[in-house]
PDB file of N, CA and C in Angstrom:
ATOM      1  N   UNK A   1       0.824  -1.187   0.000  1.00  0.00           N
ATOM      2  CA  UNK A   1       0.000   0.000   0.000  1.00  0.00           C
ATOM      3  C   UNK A   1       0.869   1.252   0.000  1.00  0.00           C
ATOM      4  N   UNK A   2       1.981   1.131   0.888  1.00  0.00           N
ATOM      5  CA  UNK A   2       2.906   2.287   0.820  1.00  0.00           C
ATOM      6  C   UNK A   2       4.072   2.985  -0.263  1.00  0.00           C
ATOM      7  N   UNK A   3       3.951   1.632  -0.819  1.00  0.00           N
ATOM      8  CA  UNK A   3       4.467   1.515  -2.264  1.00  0.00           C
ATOM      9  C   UNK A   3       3.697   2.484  -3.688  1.00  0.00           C
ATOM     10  N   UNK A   4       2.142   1.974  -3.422  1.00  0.00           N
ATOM     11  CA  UNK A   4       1.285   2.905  -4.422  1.00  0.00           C
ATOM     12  C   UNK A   4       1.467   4.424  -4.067  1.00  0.00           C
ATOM     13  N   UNK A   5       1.436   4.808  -2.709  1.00  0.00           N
ATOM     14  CA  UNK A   5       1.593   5.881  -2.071  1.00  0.00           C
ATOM     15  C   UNK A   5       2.345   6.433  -2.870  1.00  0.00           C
ATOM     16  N   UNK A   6       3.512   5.969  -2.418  1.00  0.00           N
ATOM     17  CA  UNK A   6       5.304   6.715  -2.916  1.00  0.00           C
ATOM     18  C   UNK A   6       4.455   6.898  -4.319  1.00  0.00           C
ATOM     19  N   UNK A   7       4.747   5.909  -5.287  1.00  0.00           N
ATOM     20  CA  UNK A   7       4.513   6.159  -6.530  1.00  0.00           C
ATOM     21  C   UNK A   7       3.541   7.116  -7.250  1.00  0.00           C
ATOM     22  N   UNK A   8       2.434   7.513  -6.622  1.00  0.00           N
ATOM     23  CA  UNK A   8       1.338   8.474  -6.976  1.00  0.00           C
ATOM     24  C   UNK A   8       1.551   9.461  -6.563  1.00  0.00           C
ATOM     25  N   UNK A   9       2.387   9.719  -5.411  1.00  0.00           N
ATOM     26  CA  UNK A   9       3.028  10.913  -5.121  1.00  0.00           C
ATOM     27  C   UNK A   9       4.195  12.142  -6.197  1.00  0.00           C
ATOM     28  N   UNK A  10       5.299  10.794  -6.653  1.00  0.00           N
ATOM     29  CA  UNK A  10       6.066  11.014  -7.404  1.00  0.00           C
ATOM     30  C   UNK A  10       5.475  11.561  -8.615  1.00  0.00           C
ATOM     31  N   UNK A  11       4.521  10.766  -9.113  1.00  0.00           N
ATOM     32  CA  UNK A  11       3.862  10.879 -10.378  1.00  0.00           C
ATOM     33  C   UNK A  11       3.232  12.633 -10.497  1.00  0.00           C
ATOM     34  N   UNK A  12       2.456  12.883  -9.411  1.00  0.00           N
ATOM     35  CA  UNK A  12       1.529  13.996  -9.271  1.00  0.00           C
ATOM     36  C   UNK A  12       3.259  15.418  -9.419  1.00  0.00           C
ATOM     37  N   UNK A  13       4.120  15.060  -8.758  1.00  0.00           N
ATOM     38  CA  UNK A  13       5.176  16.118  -8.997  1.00  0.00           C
ATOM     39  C   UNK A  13       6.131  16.167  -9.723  1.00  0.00           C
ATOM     40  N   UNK A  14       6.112  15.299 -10.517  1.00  0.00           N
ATOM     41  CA  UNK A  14       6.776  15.533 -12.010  1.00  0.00           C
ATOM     42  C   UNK A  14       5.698  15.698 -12.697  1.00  0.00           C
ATOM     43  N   UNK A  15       4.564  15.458 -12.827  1.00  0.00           N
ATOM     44  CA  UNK A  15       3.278  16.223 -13.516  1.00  0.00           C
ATOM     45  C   UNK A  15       3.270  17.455 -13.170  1.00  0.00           C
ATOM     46  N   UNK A  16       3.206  17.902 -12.118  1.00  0.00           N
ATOM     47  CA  UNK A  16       3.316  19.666 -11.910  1.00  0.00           C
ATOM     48  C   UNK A  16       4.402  20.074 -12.381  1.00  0.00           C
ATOM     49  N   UNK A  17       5.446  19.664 -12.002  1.00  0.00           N
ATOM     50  CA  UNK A  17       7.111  20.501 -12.976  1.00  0.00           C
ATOM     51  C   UNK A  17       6.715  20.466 -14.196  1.00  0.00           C
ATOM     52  N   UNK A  18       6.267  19.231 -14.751  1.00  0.00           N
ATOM     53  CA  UNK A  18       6.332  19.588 -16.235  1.00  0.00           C
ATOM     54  C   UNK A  18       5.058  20.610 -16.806  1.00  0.00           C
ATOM     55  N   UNK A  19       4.254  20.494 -16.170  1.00  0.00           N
ATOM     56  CA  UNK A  19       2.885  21.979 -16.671  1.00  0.00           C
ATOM     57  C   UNK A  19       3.776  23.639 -15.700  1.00  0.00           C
ATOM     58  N   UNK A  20       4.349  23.619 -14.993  1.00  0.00           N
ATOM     59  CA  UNK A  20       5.296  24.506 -14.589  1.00  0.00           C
ATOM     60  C   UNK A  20       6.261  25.054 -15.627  1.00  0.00           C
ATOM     61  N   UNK A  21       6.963  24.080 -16.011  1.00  0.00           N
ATOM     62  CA  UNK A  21       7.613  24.069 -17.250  1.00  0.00           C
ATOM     63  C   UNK A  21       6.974  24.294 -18.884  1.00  0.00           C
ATOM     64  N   UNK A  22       5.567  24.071 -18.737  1.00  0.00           N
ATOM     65  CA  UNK A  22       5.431  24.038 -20.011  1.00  0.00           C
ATOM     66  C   UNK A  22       4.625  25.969 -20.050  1.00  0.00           C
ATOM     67  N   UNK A  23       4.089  26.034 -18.803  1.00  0.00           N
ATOM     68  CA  UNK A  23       3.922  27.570 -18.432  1.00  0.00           C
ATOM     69  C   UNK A  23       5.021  28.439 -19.089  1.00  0.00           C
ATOM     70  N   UNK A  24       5.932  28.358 -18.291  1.00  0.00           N
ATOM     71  CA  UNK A  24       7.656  29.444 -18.512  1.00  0.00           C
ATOM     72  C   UNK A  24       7.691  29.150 -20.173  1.00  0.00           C
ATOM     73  N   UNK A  25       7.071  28.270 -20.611  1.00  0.00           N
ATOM     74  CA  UNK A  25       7.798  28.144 -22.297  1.00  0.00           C
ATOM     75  C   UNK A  25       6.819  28.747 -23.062  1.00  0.00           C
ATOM     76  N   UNK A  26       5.789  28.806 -22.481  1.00  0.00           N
ATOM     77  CA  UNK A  26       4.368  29.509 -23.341  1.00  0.00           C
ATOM     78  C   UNK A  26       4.413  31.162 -23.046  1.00  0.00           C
ATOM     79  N   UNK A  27       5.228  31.677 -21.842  1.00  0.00           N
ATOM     80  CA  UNK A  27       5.295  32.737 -21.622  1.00  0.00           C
ATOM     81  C   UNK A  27       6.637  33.081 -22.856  1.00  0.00           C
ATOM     82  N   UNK A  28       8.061  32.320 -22.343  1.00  0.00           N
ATOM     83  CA  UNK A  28       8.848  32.787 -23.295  1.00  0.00           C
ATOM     84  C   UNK A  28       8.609  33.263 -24.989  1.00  0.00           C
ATOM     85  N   UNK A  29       7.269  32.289 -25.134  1.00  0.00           N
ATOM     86  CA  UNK A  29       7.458  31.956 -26.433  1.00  0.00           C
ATOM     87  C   UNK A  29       6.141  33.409 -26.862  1.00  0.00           C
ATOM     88  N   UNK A  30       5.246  33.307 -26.045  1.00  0.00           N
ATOM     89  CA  UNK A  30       4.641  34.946 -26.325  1.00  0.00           C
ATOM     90  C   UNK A  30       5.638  36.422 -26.178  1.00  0.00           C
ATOM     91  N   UNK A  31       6.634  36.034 -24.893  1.00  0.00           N
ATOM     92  CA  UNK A  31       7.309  37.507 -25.418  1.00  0.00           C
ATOM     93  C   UNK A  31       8.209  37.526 -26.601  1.00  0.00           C
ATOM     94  N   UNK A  32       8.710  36.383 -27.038  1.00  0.00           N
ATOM     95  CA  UNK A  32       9.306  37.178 -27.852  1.00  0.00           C
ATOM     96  C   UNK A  32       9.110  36.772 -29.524  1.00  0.00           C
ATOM     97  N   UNK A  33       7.884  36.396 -29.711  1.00  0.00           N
ATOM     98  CA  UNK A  33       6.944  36.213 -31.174  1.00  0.00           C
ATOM     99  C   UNK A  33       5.615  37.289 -30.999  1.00  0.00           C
ATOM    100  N   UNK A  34       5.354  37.884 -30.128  1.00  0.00           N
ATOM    101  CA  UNK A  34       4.187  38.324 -29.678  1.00  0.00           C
ATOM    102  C   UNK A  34       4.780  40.232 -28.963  1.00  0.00           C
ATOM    103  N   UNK A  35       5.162  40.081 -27.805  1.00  0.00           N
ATOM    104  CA  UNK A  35       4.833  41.498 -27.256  1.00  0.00           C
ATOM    105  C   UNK A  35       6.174  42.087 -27.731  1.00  0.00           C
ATOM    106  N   UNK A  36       7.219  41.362 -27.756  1.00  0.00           N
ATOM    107  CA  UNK A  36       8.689  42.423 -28.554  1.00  0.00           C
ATOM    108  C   UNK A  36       8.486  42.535 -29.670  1.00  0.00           C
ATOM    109  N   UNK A  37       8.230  41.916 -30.504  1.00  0.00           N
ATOM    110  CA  UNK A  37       7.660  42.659 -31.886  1.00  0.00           C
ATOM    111  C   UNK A  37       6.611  43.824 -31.841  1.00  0.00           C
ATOM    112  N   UNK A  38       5.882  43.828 -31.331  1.00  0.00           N
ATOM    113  CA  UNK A  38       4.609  44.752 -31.358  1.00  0.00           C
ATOM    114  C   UNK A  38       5.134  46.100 -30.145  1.00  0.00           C
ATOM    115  N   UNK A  39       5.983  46.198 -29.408  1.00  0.00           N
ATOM    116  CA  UNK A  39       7.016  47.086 -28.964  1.00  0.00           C
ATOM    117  C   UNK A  39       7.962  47.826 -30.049  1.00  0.00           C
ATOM    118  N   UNK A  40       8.438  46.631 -30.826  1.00  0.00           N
ATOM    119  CA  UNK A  40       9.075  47.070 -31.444  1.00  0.00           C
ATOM    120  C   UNK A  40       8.885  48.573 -32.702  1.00  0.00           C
ATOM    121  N   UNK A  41       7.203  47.737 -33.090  1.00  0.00           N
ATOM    122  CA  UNK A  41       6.791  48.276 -34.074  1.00  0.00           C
ATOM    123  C   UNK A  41       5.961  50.087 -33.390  1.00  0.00           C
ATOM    124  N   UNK A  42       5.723  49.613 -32.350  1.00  0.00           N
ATOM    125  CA  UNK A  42       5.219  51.040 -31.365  1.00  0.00           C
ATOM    126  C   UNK A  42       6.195  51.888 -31.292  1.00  0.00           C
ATOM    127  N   UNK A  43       7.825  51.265 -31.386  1.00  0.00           N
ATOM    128  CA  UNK A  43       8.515  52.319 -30.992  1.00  0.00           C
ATOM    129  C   UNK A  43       9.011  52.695 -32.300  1.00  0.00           C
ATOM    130  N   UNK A  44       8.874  52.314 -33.974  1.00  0.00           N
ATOM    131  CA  UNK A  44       9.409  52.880 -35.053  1.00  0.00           C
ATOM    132  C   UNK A  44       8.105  53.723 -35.450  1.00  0.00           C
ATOM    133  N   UNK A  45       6.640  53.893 -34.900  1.00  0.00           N
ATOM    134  CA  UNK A  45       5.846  54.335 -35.380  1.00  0.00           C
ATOM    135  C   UNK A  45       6.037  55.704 -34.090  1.00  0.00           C
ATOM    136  N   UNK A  46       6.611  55.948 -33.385  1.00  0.00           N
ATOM    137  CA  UNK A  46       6.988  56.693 -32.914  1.00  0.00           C
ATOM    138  C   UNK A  46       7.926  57.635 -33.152  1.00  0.00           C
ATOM    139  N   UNK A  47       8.528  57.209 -33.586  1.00  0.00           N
ATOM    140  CA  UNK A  47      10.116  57.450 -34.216  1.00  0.00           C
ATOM    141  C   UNK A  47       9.519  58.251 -35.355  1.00  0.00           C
ATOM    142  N   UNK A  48       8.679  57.426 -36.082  1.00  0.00           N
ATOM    143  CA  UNK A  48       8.400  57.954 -37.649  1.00  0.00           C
ATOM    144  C   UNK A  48       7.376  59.495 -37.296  1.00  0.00           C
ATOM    145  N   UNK A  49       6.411  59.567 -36.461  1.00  0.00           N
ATOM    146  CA  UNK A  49       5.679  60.850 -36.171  1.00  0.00           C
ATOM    147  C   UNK A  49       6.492  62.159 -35.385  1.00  0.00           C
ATOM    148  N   UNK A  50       7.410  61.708 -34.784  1.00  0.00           N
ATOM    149  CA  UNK A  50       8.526  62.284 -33.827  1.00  0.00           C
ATOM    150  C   UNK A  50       9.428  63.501 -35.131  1.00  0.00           C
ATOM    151  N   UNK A  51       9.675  62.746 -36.010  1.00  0.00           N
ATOM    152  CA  UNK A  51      10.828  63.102 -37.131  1.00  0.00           C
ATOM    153  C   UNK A  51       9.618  63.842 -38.703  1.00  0.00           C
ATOM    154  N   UNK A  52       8.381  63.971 -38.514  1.00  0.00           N
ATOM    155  CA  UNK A  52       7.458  64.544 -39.904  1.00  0.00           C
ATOM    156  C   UNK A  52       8.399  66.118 -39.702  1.00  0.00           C
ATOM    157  N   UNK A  53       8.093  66.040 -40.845  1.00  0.00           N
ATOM    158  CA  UNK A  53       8.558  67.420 -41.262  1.00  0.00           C
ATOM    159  C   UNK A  53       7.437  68.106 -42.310  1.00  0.00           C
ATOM    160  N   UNK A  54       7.527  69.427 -42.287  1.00  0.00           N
ATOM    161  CA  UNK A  54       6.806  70.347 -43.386  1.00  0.00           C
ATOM    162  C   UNK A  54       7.283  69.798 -45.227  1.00  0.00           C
ATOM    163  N   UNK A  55       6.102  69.441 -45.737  1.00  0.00           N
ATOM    164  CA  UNK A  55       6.144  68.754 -46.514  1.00  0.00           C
ATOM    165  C   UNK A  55       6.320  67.405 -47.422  1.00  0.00           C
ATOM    166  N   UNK A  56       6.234  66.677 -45.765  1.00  0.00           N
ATOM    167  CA  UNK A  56       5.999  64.996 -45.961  1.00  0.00           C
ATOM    168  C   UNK A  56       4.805  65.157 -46.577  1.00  0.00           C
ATOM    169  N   UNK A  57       4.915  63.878 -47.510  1.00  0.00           N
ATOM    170  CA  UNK A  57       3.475  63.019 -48.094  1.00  0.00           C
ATOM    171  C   UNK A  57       2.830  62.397 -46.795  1.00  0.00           C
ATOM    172  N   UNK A  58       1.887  62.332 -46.140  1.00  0.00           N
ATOM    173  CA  UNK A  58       1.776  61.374 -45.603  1.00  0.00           C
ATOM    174  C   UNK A  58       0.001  60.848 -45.723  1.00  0.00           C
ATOM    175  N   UNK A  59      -0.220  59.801 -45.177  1.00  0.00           N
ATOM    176  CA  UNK A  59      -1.499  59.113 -45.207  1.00  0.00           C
ATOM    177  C   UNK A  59      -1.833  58.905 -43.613  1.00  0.00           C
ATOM    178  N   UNK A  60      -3.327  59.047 -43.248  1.00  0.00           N
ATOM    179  CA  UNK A  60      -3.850  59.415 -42.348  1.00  0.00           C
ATOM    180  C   UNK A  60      -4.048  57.809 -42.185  1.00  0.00           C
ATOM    181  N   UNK A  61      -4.818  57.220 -40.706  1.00  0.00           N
ATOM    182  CA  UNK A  61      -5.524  56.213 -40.335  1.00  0.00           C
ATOM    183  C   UNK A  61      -6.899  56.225 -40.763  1.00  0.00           C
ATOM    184  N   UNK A  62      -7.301  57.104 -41.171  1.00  0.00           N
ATOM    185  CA  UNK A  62      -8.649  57.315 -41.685  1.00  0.00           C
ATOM    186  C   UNK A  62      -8.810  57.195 -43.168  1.00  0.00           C
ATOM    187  N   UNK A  63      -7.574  57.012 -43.851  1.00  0.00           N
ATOM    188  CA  UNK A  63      -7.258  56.847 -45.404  1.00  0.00           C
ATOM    189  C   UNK A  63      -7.009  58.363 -45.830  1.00  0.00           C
ATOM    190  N   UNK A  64      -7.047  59.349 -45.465  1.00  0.00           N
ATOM    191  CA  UNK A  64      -6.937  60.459 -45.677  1.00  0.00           C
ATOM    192  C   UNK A  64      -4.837  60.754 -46.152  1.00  0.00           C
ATOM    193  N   UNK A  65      -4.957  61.108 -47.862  1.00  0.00           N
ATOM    194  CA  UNK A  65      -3.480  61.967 -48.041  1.00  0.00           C
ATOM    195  C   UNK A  65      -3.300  62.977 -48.480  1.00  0.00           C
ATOM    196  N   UNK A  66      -2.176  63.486 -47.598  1.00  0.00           N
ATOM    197  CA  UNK A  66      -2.198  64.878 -47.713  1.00  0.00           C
ATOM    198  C   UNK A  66      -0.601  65.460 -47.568  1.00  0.00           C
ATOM    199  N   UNK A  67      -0.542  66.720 -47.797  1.00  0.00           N
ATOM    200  CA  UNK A  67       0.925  66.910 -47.654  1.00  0.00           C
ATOM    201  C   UNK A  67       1.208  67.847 -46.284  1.00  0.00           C
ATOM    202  N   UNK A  68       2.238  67.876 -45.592  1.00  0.00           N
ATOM    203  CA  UNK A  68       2.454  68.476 -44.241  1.00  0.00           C
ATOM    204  C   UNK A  68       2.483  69.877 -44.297  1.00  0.00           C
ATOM    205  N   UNK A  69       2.112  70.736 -43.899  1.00  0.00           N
ATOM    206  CA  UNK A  69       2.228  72.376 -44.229  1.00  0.00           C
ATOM    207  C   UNK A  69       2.278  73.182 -43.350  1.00  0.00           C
ATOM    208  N   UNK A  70       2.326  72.693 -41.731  1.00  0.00           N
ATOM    209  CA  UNK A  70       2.770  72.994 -40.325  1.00  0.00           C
ATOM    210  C   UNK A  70       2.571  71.988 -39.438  1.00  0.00           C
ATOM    211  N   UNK A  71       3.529  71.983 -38.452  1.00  0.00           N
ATOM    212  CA  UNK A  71       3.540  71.132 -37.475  1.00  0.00           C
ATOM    213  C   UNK A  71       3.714  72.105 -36.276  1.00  0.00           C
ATOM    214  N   UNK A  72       2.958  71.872 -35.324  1.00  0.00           N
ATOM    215  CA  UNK A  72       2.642  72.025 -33.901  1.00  0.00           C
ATOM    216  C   UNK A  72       3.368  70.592 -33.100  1.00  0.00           C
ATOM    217  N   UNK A  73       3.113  71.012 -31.224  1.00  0.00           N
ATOM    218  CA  UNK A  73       3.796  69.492 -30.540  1.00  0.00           C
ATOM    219  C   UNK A  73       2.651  68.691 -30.564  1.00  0.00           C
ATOM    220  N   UNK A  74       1.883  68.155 -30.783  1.00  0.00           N
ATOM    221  CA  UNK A  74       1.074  67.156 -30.853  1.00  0.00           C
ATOM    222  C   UNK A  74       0.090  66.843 -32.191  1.00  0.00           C
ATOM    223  N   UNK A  75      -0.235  68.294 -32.903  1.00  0.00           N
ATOM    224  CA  UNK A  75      -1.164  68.336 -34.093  1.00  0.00           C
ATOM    225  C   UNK A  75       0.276  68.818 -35.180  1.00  0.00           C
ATOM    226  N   UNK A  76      -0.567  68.778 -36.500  1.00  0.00           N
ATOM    227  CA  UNK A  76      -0.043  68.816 -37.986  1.00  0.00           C
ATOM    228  C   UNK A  76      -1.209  69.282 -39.275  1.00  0.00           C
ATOM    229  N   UNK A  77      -0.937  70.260 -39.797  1.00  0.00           N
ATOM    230  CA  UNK A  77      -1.887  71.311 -40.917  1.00  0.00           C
ATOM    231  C   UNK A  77      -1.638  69.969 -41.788  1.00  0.00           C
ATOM    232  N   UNK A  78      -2.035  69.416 -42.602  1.00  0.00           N
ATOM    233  CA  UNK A  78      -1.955  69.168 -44.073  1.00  0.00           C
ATOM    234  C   UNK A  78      -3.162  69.437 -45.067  1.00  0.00           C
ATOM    235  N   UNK A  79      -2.791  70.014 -46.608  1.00  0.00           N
ATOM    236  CA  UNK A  79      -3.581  70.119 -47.525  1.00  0.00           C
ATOM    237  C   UNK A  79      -3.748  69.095 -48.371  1.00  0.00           C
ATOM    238  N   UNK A  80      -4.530  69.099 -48.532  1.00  0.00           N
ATOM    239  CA  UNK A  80      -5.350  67.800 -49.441  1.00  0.00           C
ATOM    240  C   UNK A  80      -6.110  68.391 -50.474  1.00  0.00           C
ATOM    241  N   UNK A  81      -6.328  67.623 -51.682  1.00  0.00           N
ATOM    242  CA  UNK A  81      -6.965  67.870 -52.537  1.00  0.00           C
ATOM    243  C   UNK A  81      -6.833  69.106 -54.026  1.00  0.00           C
ATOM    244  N   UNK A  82      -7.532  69.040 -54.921  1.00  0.00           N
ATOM    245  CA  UNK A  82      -7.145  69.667 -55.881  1.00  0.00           C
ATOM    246  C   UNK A  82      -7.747  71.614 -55.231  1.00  0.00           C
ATOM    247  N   UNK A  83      -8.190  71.431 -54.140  1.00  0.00           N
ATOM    248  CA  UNK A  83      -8.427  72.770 -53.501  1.00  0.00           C
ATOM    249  C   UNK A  83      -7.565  73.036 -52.735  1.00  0.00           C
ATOM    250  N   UNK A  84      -6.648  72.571 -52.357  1.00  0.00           N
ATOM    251  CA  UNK A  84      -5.619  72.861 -51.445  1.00  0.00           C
ATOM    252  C   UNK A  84      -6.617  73.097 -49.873  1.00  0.00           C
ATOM    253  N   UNK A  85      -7.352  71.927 -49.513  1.00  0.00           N
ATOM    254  CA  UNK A  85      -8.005  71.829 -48.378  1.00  0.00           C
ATOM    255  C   UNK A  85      -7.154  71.836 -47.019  1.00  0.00           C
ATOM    256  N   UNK A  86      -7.514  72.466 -46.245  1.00  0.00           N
ATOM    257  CA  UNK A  86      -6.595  72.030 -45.007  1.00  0.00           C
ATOM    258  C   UNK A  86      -7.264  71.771 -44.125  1.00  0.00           C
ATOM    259  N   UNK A  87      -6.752  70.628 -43.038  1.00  0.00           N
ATOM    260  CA  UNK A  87      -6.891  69.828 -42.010  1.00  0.00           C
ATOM    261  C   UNK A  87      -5.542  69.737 -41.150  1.00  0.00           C
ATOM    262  N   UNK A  88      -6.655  70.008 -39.831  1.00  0.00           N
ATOM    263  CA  UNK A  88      -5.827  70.347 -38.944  1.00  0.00           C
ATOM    264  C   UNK A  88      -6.355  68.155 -38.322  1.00  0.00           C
ATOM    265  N   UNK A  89      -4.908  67.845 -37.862  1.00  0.00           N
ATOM    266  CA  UNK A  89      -4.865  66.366 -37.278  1.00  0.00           C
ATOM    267  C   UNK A  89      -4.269  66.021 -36.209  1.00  0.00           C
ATOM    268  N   UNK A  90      -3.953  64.956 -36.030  1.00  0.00           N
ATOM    269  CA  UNK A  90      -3.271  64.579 -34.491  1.00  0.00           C
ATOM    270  C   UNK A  90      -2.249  63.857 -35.113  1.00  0.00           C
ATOM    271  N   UNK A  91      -0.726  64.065 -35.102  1.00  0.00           N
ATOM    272  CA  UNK A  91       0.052  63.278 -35.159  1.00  0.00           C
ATOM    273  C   UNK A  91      -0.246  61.855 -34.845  1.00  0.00           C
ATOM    274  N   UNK A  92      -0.642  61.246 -33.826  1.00  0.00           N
ATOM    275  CA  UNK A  92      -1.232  59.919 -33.571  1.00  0.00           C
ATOM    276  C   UNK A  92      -1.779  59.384 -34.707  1.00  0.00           C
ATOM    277  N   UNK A  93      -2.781  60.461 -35.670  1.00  0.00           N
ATOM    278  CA  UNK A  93      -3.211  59.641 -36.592  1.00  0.00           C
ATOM    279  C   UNK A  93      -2.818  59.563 -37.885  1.00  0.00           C
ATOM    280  N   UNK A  94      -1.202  59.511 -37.822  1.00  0.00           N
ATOM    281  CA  UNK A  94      -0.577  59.783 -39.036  1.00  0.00           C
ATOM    282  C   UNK A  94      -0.028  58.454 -39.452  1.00  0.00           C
ATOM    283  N   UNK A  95      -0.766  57.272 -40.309  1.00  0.00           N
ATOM    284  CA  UNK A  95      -0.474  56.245 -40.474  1.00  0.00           C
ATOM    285  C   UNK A  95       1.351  55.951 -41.183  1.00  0.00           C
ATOM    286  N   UNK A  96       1.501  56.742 -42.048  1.00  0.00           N
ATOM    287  CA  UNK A  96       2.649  56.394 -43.214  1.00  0.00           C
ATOM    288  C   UNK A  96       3.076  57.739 -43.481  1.00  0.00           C
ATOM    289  N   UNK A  97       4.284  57.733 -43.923  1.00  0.00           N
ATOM    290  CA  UNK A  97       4.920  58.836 -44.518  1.00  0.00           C
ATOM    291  C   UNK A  97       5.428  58.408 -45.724  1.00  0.00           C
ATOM    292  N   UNK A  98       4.233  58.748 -46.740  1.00  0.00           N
ATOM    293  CA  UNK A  98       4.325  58.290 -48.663  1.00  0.00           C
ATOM    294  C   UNK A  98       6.043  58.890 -49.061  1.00  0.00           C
ATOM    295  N   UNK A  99       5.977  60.274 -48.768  1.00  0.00           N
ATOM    296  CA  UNK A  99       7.244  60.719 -49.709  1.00  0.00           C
ATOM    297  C   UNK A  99       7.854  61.920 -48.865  1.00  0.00           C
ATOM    298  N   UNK A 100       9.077  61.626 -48.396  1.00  0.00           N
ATOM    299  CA  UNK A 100       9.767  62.608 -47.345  1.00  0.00           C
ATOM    300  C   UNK A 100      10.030  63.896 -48.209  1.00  0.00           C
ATOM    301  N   UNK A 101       9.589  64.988 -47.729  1.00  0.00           N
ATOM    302  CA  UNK A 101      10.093  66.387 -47.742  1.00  0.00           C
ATOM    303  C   UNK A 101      11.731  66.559 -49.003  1.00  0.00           C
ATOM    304  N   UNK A 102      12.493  66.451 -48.566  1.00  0.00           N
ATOM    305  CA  UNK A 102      13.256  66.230 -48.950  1.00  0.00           C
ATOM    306  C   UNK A 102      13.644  64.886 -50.386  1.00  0.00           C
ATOM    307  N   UNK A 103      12.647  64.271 -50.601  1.00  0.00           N
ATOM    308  CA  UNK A 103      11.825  63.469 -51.908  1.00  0.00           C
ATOM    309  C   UNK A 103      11.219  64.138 -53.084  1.00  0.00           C
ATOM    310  N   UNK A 104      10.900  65.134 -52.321  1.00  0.00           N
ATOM    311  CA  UNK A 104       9.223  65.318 -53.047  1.00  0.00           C
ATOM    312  C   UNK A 104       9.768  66.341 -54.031  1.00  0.00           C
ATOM    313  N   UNK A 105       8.518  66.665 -55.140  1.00  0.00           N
ATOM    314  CA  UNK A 105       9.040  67.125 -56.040  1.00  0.00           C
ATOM    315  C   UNK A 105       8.753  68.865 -55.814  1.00  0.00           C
ATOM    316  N   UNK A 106       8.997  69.783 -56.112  1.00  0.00           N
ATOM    317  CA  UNK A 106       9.060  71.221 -55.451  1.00  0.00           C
ATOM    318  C   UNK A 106       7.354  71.499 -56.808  1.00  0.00           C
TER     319      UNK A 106
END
């Protein structure tokens, strides 16, 4: 009887190490396929709104393109359209930068 004991004992705690173990590997394996990439990409889309300049191309999150024509610390003027429309925006919602300032054609 003391024999089954031992043995069902043993059994139950190398069953927990190994779901212990298989925990730490499901965590490893989300940070770094999962939240360092998506860090990563937060911090070049940062980078990229940080550095607009007067007369980037750029494209809005809303599908909206337009060209840069003042920048403020948080907002950005761009004109759009064959009226030379202007919209005032939020850096935040500045998806892409089509054609850098320094690209573009005068």
């Amino acid at each position: 009887m003391t024999v089954l004991l031992d043995e069902a004992t043993t059994a139950n705690a190398s069953n927990s190490l190994g779901t212990i173990i298989m925990l730490i590997i499901m965590l490893v394996f989300f940070y770094f396929f999962l939240i360092r990439p998506q860090k990563k990409q937060e911090k070049q889309l940062a980078e990229m709104r940080n550095n607009l300049q007067v007369g980037d191309e750029i494209t809005t999150i809303g599908g909206i393109i337009g060209k840069i024509v003042s920048i403020k610390e948080e907002t950005c003027m761009i004109e759009t359209g064959k009226e030379k429309t202007k919209i005032r925006i939020l850096k935040s919602a500045v998806r892409s930068v089509d054609v850098k300032a320094e690209d573009a054609e005068p």
